[in-house]
N, C-alpha and C. Protein backbone atom coordinates (compact mmCIF):
# COMPACT_ATOMS: atom_id res chain seq x y z
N UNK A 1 103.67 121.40 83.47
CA UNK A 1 104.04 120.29 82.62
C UNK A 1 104.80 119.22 83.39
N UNK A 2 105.77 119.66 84.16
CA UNK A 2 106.79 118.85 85.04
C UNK A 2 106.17 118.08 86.17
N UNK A 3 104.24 118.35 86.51
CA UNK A 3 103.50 117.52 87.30
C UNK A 3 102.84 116.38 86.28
N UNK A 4 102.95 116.53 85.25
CA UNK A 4 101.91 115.64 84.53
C UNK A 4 103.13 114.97 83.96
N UNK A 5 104.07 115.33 83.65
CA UNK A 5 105.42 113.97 83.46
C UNK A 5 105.27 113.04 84.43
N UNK A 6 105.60 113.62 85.71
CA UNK A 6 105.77 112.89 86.73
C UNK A 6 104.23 111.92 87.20
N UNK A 7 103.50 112.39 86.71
CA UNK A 7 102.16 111.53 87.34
C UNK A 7 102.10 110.45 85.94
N UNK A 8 102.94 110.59 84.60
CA UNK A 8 102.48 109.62 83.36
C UNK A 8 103.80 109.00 83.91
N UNK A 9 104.87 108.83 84.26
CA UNK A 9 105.81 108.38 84.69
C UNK A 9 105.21 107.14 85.98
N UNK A 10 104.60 107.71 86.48
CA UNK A 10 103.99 106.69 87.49
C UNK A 10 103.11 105.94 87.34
N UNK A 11 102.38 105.99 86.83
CA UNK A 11 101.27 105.02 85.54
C UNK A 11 101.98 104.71 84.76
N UNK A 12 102.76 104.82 84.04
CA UNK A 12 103.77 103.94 82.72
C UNK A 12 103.78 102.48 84.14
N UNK A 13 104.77 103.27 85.30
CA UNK A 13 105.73 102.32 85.79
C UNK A 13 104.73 101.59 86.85
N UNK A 14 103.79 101.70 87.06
CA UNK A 14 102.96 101.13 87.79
C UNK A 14 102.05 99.95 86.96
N UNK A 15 101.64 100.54 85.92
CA UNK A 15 100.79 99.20 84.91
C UNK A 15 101.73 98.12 84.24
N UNK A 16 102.97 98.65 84.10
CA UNK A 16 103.68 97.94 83.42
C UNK A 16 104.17 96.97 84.11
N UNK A 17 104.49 96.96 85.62
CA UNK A 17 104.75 96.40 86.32
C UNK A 17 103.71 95.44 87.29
N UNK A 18 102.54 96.17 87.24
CA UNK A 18 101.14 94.96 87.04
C UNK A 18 101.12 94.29 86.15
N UNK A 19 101.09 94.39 85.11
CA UNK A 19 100.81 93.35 84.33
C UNK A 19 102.06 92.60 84.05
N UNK A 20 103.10 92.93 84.14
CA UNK A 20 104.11 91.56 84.22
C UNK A 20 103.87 90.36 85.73
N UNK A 21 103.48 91.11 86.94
CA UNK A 21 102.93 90.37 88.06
C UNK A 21 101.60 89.76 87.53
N UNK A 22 100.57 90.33 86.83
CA UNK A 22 99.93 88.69 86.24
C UNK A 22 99.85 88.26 85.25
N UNK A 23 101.31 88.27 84.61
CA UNK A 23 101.60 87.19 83.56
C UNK A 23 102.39 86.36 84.08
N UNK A 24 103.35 86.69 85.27
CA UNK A 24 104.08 85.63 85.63
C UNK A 24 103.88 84.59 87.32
N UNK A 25 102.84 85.19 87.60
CA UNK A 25 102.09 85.29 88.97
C UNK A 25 101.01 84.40 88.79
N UNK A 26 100.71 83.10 89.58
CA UNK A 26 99.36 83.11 89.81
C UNK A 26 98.87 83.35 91.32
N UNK A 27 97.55 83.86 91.16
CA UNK A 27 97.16 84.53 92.20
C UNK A 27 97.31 84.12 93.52
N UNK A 28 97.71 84.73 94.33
CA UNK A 28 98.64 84.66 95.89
C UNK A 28 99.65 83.63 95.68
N UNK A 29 100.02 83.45 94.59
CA UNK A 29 101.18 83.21 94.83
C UNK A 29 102.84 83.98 95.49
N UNK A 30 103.58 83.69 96.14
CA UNK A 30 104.22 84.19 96.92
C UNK A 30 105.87 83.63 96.69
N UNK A 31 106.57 84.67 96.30
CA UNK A 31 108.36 84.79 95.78
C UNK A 31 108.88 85.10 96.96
N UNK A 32 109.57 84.69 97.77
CA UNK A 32 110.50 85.33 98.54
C UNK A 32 111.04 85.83 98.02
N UNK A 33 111.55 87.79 98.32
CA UNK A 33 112.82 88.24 98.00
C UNK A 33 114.16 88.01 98.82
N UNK A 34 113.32 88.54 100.15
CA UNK A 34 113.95 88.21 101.54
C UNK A 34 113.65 87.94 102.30
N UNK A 35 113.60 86.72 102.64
CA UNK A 35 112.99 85.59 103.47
C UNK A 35 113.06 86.24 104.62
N UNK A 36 111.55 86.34 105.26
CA UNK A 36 111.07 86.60 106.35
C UNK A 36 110.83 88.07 106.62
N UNK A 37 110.89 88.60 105.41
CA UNK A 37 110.90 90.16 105.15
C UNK A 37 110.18 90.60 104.27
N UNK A 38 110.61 90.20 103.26
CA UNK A 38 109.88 90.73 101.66
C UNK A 38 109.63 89.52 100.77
N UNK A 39 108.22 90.14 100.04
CA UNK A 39 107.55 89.02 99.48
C UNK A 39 107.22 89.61 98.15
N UNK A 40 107.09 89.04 96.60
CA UNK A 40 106.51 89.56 95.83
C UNK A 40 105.44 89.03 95.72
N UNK A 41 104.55 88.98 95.51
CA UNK A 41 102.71 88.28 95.48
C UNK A 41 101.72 88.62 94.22
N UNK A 42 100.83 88.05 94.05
CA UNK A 42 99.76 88.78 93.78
C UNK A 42 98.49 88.36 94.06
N UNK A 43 97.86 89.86 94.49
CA UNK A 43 96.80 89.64 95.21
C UNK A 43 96.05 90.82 94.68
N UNK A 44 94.44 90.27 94.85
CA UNK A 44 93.35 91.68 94.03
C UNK A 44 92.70 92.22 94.74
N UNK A 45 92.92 93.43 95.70
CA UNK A 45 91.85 94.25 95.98
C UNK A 45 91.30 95.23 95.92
N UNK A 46 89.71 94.48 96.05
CA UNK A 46 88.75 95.34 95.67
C UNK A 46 88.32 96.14 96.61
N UNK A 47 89.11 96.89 97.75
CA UNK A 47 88.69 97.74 98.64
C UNK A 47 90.07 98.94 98.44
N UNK A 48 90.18 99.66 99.28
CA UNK A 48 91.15 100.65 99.71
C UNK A 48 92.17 100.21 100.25
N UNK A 49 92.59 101.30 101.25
CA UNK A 49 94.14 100.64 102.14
C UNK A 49 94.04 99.75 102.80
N UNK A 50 94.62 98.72 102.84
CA UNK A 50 94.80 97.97 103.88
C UNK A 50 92.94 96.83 104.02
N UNK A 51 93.05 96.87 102.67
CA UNK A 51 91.25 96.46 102.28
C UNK A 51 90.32 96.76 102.84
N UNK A 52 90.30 98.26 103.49
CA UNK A 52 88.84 98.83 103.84
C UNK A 52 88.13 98.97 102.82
N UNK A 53 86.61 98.58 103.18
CA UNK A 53 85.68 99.12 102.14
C UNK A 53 85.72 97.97 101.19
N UNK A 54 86.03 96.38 101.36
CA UNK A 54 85.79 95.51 100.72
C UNK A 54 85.35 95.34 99.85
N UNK A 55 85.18 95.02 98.46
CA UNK A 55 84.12 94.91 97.32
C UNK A 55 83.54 96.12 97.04
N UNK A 56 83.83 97.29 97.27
CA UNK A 56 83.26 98.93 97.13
C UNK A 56 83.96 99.43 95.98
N UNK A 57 83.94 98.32 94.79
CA UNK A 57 85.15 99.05 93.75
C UNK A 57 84.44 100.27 93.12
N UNK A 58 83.44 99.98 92.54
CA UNK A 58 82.33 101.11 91.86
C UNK A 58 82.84 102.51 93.08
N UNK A 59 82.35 102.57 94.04
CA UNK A 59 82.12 103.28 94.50
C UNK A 59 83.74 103.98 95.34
N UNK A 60 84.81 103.18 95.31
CA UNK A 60 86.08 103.78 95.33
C UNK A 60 86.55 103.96 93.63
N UNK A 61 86.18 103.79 92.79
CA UNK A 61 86.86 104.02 91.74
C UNK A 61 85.84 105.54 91.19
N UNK A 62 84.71 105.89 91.73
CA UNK A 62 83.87 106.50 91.43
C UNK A 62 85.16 108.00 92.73
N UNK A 63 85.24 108.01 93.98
CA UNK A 63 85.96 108.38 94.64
C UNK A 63 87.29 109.06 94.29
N UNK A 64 88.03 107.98 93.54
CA UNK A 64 89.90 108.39 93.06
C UNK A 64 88.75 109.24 91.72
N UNK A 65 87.78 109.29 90.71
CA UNK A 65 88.04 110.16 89.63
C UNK A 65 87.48 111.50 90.12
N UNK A 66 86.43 111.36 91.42
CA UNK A 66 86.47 112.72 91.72
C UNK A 66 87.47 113.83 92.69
N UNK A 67 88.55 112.83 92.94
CA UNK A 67 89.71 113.34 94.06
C UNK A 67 90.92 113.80 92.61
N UNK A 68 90.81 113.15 91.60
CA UNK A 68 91.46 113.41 90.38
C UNK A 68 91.42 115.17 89.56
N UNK A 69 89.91 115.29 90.24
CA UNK A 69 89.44 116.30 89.79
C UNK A 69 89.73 117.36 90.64
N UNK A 70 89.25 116.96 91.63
CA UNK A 70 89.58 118.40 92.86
C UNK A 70 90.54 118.54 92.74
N UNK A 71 91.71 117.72 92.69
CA UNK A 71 93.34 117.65 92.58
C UNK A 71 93.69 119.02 91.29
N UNK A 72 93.08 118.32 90.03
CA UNK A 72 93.76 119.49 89.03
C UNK A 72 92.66 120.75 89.28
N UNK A 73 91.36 120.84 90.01
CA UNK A 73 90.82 122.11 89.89
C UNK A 73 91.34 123.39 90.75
N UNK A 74 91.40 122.75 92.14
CA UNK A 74 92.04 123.48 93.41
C UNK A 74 93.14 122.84 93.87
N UNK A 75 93.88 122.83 92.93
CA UNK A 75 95.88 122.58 93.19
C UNK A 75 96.18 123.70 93.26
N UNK A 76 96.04 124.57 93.34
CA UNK A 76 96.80 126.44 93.89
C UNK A 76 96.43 126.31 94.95
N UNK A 77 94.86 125.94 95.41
CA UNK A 77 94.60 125.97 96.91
C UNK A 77 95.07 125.79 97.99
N UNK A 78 94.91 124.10 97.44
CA UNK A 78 95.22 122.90 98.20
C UNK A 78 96.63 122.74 98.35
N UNK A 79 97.13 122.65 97.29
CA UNK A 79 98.86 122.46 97.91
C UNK A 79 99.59 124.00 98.35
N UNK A 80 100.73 123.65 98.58
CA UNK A 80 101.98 123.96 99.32
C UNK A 80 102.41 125.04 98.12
N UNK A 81 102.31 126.21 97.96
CA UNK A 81 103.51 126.52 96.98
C UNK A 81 105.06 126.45 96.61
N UNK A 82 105.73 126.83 95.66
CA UNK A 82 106.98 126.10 95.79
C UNK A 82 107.08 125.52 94.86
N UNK A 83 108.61 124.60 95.00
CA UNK A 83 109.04 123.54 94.09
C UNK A 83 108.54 122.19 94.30
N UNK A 84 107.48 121.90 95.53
CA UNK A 84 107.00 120.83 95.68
C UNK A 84 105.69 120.56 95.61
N UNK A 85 105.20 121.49 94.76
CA UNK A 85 103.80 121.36 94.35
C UNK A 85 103.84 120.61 93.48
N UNK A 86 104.77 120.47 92.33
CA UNK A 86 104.42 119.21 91.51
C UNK A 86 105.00 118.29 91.29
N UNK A 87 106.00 117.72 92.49
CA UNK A 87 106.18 116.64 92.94
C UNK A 87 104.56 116.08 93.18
N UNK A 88 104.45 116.95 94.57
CA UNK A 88 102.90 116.39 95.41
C UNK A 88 101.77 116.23 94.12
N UNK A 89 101.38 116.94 93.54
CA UNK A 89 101.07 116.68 92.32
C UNK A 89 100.87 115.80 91.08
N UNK A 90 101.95 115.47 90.86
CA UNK A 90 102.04 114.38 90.38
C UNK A 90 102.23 112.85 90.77
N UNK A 91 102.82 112.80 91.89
CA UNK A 91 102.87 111.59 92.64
C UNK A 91 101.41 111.55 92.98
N UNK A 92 100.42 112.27 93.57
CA UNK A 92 99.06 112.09 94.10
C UNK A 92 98.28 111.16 92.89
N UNK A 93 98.37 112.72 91.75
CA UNK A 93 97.85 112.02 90.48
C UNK A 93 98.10 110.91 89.73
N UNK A 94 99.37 110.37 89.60
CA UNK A 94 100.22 109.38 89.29
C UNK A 94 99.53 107.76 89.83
N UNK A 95 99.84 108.08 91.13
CA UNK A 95 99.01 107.21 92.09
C UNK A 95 97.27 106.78 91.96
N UNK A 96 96.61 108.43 92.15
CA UNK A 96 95.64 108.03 92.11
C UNK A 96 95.18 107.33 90.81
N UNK A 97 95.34 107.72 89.73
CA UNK A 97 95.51 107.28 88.33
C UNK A 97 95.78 105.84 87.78
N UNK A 98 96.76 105.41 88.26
CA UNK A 98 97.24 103.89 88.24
C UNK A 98 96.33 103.35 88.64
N UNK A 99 95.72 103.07 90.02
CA UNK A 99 94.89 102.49 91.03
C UNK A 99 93.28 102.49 90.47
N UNK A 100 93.07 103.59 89.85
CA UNK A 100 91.77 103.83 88.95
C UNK A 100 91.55 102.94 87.37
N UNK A 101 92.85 102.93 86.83
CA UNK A 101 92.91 102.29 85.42
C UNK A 101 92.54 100.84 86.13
N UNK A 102 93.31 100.31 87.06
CA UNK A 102 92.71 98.92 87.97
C UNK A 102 91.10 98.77 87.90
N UNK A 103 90.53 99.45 88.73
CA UNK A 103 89.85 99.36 89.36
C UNK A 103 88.58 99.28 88.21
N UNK A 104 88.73 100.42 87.00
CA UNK A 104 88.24 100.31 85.69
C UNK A 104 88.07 99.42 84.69
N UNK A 105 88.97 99.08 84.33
CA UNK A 105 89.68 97.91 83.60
C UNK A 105 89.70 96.20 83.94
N UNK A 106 89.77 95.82 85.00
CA UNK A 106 89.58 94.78 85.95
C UNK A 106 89.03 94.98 86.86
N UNK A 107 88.32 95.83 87.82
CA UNK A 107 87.54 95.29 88.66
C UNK A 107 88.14 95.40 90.13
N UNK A 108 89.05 95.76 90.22
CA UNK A 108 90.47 95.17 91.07
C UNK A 108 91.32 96.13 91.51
N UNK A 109 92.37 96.20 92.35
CA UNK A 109 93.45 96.59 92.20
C UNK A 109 94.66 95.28 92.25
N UNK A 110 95.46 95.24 91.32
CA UNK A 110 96.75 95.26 91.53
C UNK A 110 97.99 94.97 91.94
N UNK A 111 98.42 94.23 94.06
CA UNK A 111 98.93 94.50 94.40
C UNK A 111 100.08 93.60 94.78
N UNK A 112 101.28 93.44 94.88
CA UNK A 112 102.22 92.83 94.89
C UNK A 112 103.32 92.76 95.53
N UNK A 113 103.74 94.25 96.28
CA UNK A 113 104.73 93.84 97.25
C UNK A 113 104.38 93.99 98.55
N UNK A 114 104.77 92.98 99.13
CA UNK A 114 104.56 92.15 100.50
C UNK A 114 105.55 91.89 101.69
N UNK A 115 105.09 92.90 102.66
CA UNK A 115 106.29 92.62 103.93
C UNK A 115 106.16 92.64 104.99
N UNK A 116 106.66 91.30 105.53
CA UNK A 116 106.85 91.13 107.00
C UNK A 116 107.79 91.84 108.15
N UNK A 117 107.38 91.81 109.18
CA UNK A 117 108.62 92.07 110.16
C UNK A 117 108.22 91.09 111.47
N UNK A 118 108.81 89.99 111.39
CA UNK A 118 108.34 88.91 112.63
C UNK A 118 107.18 88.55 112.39
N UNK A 119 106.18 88.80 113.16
CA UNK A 119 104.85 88.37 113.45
C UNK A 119 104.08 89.27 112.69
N UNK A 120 104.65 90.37 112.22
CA UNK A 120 103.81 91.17 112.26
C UNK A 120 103.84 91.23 110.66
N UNK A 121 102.42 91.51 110.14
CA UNK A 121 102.31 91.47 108.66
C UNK A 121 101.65 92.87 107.38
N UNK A 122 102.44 93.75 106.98
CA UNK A 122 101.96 95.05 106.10
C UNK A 122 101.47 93.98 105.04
N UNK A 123 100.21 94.82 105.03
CA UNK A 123 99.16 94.54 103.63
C UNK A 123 100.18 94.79 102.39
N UNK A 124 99.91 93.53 101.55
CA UNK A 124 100.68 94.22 100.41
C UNK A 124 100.17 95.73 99.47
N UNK A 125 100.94 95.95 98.85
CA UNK A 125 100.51 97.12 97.64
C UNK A 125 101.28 97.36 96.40
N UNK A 126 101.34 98.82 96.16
CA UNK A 126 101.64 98.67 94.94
C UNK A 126 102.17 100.35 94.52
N UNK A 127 102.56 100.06 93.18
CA UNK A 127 103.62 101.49 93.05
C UNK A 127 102.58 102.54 92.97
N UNK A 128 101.69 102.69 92.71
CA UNK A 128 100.76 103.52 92.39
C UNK A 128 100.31 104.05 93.97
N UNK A 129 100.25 102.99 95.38
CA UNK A 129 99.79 103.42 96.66
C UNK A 129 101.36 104.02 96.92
N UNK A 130 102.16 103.77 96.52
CA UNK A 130 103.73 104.29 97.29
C UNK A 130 103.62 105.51 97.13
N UNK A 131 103.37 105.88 95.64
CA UNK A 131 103.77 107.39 95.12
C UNK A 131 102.36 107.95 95.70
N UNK A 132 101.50 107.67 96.15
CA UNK A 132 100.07 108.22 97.03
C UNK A 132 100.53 108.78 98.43
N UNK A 133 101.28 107.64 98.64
CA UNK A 133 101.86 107.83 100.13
C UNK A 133 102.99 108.72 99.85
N UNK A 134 104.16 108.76 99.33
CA UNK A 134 104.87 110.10 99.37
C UNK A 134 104.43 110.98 98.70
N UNK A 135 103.71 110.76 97.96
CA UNK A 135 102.68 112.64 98.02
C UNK A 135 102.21 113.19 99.01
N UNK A 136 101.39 112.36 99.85
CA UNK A 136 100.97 112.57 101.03
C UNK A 136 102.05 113.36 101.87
N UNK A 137 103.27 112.46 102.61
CA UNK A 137 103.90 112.88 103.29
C UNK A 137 104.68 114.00 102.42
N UNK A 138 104.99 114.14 101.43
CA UNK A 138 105.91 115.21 101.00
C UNK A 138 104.53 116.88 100.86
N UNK A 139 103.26 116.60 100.93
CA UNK A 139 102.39 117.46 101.03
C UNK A 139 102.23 117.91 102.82
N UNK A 140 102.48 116.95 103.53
CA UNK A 140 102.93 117.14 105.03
C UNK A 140 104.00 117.92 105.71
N UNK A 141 104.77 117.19 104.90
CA UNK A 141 106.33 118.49 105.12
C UNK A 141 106.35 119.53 104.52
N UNK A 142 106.28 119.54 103.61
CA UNK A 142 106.06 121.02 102.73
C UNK A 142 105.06 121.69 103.55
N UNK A 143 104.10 121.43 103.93
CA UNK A 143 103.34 122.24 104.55
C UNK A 143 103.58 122.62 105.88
N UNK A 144 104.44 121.97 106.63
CA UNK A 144 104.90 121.84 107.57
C UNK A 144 106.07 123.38 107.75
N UNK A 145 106.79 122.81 106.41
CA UNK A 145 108.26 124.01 106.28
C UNK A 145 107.56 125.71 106.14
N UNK A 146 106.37 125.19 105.14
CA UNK A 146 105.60 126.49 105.18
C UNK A 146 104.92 127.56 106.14
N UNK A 147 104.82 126.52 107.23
CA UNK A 147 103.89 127.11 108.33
C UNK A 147 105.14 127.52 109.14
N UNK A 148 106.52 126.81 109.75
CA UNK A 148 107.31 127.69 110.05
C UNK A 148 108.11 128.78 109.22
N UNK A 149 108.08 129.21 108.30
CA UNK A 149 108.58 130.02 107.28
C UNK A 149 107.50 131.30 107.62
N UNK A 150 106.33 131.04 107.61
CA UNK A 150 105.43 131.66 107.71
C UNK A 150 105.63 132.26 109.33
N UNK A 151 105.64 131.32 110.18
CA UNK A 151 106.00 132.11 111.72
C UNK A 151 106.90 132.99 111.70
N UNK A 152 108.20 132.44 111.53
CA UNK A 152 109.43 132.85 111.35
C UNK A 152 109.46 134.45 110.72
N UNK A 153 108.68 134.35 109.78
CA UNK A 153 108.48 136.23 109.26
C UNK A 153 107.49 136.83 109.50
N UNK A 154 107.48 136.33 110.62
CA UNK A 154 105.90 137.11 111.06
C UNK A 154 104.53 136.91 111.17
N UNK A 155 104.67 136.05 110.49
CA UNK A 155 102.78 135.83 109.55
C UNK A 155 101.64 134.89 110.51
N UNK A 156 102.18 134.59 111.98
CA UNK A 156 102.11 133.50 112.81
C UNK A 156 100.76 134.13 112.91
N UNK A 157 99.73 133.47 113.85
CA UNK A 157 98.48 134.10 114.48
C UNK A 157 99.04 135.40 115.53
N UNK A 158 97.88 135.92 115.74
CA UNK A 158 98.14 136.63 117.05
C UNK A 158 98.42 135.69 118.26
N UNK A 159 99.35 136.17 119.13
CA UNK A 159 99.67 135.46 120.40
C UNK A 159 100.33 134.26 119.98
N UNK A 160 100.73 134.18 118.74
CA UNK A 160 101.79 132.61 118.56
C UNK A 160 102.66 133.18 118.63
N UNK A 161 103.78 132.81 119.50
CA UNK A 161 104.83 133.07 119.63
C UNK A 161 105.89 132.21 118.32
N UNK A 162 106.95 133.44 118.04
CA UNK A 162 107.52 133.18 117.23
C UNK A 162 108.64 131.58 117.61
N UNK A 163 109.51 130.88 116.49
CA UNK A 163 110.12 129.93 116.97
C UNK A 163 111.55 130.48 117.06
């Protein structure tokens, strides 16, 4: 239950917060928060991260509902056991979920915060890719803590030396 809070928690706060960016937004338009740093924007894409896969909405929105699925079929599998299975869980789903109602609904994703560092420029995004991305990494560490936990009492391969 405590994964599917957390993944409707992230879709509440992810659409709600799209759609105030285009009611008060017109498109690429650009807010400084912190000049020369952070930008609020809005901008629509119809590809993946960092706009791979350009105009492929059908076919990435076709993608997040079958990763939606594997997610709730083989979640014992696939994740980490523990207390951070439904963190990872729900942030994945949360994420992937938000980004899909987009992509469904409009055509689009979404995306709005925007940041520089000098020259250098991060694609904007959005709350729905954040909580994707710390699912990700919190499915990294957890799995990470697991595999030494797992050495540590033994469970290593043959010939792995313990840490």
């Amino acid at each position: 239950m405590f994964p599917l809070a957390i993944a409707i928690l992230v879709v509440v706060a992810d659409q709600l917060v799209k759609e105030c960016v285009r009611a008060a937004f017109a498109l690429h338009e650009l807010v400084p928060v912190v000049p020369g740093f952070f930008n609020l924007t809005y901008v629509r894409n119809t590809g993946a991260a960092w706009g791979m896969f350009s105009g492929q909405n059908f076919w990435l929105a076709l993608l997040a509902a079958a990763m939606l699925v594997l997610l709730a079929v083989f979640r014992n599998r696939i994740l980490p056991p523990g207390r951070s299975r439904a963190w990872i869980l729900g942030l994945l789903a949360g994420g992937i979920a938000g980004n899909l109602i987009d992509r469904v609904r409009l055509d689009y994703v979404v995306d709005f915060l925007d940041f520089h560092a000098g020259a250098s420029h991060f694609p904007a995004f959005n709350i729905a890719d954040s909580a994707i991305c710390c699912g990700v990494g919190l499915y990294l560490l957890a799995t990470w803590f697991q595999a030494r936990r797992e050495r540590a009492a033994g469970g290593g391969s043959a010939g792995e030396p313990a840490p």
